[in-house]
C-alpha atoms as a PDB file:
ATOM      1  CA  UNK A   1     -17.263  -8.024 -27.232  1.00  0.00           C
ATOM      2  CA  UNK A   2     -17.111  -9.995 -23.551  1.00  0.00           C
ATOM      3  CA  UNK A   3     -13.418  -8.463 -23.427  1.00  0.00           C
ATOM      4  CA  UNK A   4     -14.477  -5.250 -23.563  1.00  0.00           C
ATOM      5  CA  UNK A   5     -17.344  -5.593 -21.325  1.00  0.00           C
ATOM      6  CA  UNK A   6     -14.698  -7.177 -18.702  1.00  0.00           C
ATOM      7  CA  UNK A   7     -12.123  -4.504 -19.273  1.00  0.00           C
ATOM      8  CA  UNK A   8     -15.071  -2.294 -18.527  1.00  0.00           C
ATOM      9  CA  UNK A   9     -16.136  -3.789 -15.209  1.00  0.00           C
ATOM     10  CA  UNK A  10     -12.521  -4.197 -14.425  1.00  0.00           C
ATOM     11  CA  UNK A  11     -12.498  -0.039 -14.427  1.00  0.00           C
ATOM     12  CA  UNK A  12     -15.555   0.603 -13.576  1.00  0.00           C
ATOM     13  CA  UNK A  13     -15.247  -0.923 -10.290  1.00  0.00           C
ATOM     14  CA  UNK A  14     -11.783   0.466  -8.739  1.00  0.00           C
ATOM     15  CA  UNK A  15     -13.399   4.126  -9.791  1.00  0.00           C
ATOM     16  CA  UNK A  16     -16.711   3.614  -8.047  1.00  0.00           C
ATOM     17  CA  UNK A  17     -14.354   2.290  -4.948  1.00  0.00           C
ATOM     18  CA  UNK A  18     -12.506   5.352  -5.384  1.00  0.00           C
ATOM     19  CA  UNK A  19     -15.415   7.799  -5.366  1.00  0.00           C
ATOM     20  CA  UNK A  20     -17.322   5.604  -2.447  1.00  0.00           C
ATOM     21  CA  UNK A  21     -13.918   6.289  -0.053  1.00  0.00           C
ATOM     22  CA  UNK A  22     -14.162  10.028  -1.526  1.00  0.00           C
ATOM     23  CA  UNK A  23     -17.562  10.130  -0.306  1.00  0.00           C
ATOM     24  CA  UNK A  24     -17.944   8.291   2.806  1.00  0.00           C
ATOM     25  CA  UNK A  25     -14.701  10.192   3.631  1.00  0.00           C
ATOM     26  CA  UNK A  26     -16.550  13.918   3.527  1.00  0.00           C
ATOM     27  CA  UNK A  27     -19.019  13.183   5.295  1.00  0.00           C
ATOM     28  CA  UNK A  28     -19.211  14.933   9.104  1.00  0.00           C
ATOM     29  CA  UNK A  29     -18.368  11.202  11.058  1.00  0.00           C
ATOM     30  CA  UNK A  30     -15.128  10.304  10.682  1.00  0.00           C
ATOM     31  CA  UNK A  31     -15.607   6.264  11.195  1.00  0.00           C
ATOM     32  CA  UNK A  32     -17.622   6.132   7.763  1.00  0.00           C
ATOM     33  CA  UNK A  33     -14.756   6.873   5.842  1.00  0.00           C
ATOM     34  CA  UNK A  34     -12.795   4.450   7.525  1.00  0.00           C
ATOM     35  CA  UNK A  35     -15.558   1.498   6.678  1.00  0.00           C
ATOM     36  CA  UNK A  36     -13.601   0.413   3.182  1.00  0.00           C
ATOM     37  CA  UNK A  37      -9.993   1.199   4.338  1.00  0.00           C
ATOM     38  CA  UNK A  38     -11.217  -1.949   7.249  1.00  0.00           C
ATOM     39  CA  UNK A  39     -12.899  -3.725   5.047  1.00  0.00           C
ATOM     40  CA  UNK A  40      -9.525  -4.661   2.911  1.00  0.00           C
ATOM     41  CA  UNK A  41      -7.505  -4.768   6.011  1.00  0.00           C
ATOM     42  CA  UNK A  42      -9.378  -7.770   7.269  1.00  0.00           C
ATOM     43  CA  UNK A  43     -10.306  -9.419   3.691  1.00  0.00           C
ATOM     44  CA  UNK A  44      -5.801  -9.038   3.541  1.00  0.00           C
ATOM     45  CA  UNK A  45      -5.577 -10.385   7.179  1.00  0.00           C
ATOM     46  CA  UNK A  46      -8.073 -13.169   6.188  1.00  0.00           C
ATOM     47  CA  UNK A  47      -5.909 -13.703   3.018  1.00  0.00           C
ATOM     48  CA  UNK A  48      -2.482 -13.813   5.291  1.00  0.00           C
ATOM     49  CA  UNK A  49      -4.180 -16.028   7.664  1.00  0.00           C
ATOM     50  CA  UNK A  50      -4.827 -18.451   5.106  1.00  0.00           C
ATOM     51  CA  UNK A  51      -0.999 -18.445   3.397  1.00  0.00           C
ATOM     52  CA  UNK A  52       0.117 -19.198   7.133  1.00  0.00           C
ATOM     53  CA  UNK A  53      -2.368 -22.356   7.851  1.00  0.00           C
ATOM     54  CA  UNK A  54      -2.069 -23.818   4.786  1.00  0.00           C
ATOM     55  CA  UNK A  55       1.398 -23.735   4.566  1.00  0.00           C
ATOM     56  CA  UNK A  56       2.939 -24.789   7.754  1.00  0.00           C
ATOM     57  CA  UNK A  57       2.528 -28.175   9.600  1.00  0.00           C
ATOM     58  CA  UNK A  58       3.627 -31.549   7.900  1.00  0.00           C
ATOM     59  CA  UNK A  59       3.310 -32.297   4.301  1.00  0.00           C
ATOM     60  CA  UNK A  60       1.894 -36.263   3.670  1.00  0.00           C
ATOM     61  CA  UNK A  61       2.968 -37.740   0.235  1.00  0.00           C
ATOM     62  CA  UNK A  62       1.203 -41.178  -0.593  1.00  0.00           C
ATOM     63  CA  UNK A  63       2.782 -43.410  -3.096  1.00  0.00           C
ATOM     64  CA  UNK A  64       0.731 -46.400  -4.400  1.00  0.00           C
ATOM     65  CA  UNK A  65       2.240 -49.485  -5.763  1.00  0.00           C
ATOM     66  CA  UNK A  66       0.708 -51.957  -7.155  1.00  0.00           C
ATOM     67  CA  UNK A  67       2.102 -55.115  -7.075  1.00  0.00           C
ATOM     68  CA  UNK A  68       0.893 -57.894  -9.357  1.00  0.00           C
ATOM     69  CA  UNK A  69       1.404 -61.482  -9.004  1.00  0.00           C
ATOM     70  CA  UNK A  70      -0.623 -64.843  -9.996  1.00  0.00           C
ATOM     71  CA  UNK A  71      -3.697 -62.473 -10.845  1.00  0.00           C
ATOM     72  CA  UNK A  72      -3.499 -60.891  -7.204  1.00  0.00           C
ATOM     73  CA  UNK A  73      -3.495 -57.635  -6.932  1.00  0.00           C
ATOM     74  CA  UNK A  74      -1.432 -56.103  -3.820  1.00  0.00           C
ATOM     75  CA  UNK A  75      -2.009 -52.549  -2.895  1.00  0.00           C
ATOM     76  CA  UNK A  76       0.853 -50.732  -0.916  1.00  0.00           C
ATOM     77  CA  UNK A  77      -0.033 -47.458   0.402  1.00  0.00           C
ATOM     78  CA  UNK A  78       2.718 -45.941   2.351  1.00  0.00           C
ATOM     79  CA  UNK A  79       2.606 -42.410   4.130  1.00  0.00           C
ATOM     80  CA  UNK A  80       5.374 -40.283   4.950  1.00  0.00           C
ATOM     81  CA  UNK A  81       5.219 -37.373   6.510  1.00  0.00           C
ATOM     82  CA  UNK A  82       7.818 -34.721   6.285  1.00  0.00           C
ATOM     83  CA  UNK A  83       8.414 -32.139   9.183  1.00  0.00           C
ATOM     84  CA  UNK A  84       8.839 -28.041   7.767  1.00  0.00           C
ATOM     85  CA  UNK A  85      12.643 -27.390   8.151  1.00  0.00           C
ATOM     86  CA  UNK A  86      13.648 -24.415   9.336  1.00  0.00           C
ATOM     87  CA  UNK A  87      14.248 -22.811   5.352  1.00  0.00           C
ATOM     88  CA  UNK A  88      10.946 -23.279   4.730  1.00  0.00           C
ATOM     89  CA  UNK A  89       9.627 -21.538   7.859  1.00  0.00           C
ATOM     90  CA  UNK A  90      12.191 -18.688   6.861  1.00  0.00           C
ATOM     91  CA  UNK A  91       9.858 -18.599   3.273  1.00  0.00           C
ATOM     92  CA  UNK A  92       6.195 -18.828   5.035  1.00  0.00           C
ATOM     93  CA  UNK A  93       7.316 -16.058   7.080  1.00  0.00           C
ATOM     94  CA  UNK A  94       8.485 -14.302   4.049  1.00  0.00           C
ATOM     95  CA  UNK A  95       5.719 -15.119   2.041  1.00  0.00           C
ATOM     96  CA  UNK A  96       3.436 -14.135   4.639  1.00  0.00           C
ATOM     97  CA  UNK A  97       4.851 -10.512   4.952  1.00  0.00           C
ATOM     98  CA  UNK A  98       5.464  -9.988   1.368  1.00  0.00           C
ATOM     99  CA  UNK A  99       1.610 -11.292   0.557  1.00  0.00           C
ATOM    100  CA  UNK A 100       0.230  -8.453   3.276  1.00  0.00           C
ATOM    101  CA  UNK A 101       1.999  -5.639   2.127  1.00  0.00           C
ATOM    102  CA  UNK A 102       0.528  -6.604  -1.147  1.00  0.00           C
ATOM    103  CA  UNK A 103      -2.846  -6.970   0.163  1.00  0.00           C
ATOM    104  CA  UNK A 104      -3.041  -4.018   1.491  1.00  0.00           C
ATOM    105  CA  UNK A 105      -1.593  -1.725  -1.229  1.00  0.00           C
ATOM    106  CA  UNK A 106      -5.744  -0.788  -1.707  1.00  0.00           C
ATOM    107  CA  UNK A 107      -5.590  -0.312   2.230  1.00  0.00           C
ATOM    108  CA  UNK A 108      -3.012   2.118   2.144  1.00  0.00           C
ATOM    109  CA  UNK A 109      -4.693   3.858  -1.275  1.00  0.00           C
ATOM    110  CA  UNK A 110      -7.704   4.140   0.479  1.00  0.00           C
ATOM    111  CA  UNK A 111      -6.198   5.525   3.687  1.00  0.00           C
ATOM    112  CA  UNK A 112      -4.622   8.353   1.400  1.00  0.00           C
ATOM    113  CA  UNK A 113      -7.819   9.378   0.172  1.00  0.00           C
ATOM    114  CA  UNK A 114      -9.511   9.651   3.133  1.00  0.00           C
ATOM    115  CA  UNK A 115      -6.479  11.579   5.036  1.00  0.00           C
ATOM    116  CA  UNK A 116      -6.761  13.845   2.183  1.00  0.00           C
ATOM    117  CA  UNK A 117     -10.288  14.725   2.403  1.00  0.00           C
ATOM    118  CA  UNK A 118     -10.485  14.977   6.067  1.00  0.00           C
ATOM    119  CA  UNK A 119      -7.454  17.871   5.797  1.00  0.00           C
ATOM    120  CA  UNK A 120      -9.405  19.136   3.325  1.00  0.00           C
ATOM    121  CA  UNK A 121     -12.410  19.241   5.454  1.00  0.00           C
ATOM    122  CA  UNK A 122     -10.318  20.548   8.811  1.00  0.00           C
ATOM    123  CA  UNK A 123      -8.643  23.403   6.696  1.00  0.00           C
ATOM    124  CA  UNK A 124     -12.237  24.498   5.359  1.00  0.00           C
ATOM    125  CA  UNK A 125     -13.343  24.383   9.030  1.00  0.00           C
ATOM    126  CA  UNK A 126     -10.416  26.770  10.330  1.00  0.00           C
ATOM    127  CA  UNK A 127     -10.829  28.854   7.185  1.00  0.00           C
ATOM    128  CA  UNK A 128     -14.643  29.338   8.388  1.00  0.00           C
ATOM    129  CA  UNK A 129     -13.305  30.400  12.339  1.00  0.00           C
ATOM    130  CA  UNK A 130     -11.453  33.048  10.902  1.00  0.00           C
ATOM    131  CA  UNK A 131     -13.654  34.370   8.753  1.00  0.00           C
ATOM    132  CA  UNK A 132     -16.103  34.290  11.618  1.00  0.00           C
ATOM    133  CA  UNK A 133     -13.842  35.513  14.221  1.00  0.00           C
ATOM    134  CA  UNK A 134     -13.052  38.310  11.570  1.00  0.00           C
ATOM    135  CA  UNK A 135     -16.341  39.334  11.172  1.00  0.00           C
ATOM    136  CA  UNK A 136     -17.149  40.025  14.988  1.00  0.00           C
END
């Protein structure tokens, strides 16, 4: 029963995204339809932003050994740091790009919708000229 009810949230959520862009996107200010299309640009920015901090700078490995002798226990902690070659600045790069164009796969879905309703919108809007302009 909790699968269900998940696959059901898991639906129910990307439609009532999709009719919220469809919404926002018909009405007469243009900026409200543009709210959700921002909103995942900067939650995939923040995302990005995140994959590139975390992965670059040095990497520290600790290695503990523990040395026993007599009853005495010697503790060896040794650092080493390791500098980020160039290959792996090639792959954070890489990494970095591919992740955004992922993140913003909803951007771009979103952006589609609302460019669709606002030609939508703009040919109703000429249709109505005419009409008018036929009229008089």
């Amino acid at each position: 029963m909790s699968n269900l009810f998940a696959i059901l949230i898991f639906l129910i959520i990307p439609v009532g995204i999709v009719f919220l862009q469809i919404f926002l996107s018909k009405k007469e200010s243009k900026w409200l339809g543009l709210i959700l299309p921002l909103l995942t640009l900067c939650f995939s920015l923040v995302a990005v932003a995140g994959i590139a901090v975390f992965s670059t700078g040095s990497a520290a490995t600790v290695q503990e050994q523990v040395l026993q002798n007599d009853e005495t226990i010697y503790e060896v902690q040794e650092i080493a740091t390791t500098t980020v070659e160039m290959a792996d600045i090639t792959s954070i790069i890489a990494t970095t790009i591919y992740a955004f164009l992922i993140y913003n796969i909803p951007t771009a879905i979103l952006l589609a919708i609302y460019f669709a309703c606002r030609e939508k919108q703009k040919r109703n809007r000429d249709l109505e000229k005419m009409n008018i302009q036929d009229l008089q």
